[in-house]
Protein backbone atom coordinates (compact mmCIF):
# COMPACT_ATOMS: atom_id res chain seq x y z
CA UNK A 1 113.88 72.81 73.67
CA UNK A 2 112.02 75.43 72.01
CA UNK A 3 112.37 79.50 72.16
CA UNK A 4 108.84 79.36 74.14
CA UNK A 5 110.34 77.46 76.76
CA UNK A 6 112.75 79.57 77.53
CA UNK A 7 112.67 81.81 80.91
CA UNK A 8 109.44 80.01 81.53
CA UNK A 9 107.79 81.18 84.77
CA UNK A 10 104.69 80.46 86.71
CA UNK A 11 103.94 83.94 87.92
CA UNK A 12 103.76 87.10 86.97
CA UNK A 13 106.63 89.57 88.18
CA UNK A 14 105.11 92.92 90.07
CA UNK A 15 107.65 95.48 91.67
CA UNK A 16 105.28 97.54 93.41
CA UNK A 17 108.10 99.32 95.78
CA UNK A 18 109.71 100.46 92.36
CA UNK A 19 106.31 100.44 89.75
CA UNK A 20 103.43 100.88 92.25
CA UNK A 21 101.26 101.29 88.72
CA UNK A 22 103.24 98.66 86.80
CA UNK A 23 105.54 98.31 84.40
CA UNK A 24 103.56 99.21 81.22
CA UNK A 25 101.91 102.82 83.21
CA UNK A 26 106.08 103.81 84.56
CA UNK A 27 107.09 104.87 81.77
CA UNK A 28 110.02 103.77 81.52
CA UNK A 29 109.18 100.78 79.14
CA UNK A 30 108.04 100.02 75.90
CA UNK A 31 104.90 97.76 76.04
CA UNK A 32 106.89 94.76 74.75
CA UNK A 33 109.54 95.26 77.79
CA UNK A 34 106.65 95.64 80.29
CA UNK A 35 105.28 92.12 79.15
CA UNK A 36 108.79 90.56 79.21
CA UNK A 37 109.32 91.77 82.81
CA UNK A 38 106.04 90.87 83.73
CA UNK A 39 106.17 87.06 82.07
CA UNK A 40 109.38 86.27 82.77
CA UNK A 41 110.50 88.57 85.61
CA UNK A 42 111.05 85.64 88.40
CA UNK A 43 112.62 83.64 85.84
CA UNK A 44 115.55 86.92 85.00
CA UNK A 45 116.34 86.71 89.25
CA UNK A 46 116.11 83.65 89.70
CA UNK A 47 119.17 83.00 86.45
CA UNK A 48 121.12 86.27 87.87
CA UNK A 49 120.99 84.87 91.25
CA UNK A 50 122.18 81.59 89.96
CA UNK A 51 118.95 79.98 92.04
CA UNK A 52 117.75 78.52 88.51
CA UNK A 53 119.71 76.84 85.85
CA UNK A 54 120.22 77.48 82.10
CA UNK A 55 117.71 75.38 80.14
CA UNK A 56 118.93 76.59 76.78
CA UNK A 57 121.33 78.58 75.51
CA UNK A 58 119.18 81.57 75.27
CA UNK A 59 119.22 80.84 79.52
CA UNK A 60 123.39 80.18 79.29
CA UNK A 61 123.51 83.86 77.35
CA UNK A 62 121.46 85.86 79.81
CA UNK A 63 123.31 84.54 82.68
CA UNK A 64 126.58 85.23 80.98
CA UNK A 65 125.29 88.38 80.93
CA UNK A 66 124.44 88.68 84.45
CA UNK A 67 127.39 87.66 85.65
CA UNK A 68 129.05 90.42 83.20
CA UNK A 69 131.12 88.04 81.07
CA UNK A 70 129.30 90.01 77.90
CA UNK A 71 127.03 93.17 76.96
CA UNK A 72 123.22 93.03 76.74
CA UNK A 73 122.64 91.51 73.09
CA UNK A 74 119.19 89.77 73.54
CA UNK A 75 115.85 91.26 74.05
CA UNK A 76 115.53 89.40 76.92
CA UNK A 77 119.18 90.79 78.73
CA UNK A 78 118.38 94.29 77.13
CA UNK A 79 114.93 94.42 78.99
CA UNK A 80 116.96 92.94 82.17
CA UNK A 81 119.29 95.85 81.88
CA UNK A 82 116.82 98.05 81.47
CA UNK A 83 114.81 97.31 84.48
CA UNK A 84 118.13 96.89 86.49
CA UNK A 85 119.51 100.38 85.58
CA UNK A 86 115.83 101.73 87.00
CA UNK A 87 115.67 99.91 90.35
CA UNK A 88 119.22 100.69 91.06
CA UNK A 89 119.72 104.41 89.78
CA UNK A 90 120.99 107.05 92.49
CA UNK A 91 118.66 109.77 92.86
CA UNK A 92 120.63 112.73 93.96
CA UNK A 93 118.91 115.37 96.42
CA UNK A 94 119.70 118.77 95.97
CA UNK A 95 118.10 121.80 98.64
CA UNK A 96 119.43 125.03 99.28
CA UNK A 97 120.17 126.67 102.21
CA UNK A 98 120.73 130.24 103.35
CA UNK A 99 123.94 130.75 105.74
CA UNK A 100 123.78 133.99 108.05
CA UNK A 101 126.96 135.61 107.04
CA UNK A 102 128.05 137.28 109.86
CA UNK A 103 129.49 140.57 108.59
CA UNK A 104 132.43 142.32 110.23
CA UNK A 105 130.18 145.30 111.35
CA UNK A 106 128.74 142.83 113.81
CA UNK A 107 131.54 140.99 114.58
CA UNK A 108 133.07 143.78 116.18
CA UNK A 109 130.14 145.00 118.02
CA UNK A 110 130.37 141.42 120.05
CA UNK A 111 134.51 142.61 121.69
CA UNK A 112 132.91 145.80 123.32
């Protein structure tokens, strides 16, 4: 089999919940990453998921990977990670709020 067959896919991979202006405009990719995801995107979920099998061992690595039986070494599980780390990251929410403190002045006020 050769390198170019590997993670083969028919379609390109869009996230617009997560990219709404695609991969290469987020930001958070290199243009080379963007095209991965976008050109081989269905075929990354589809190995993770197990849904697809390996076709070569670059396939066998990357779901290795997935399933967390070794780091990211490839460009391929790198980009993976990458994209993964985004989608997934916890966004924490911080406001601020004034309390009435209630002062002992008043408090006392309130028995007579």
């Amino acid at each position: 089999m050769q390198l170019d067959d590997a993670f083969k896919s028919d379609k390109r991979f869009r996230d617009p919940k997560n990219f709404p202006y695609g991969f290469a405009r987020s930001g958070e990719f290199t243009r080379e990453q963007a095209q991965l995801i976008e050109n081989h995107g269905y075929a990354y979920i589809e190995l993770a998921s197990g849904a697809r099998a390996p076709l070569c061992d670059q396939e066998q690595a990357f779901m290795a990977f997935c399933q967390g039986d070794k780091d990211a070494e490839s460009l391929h599980e790198r980009t993976w990670k990458r994209y993964q780390d985004k989608v997934n990251r916890k966004i924490n929410c911080y406001t601020l709020a004034s309390i009435p403190s209630v002062s002992d002045d008043d408090a006392s006020d309130d028995d007579d």
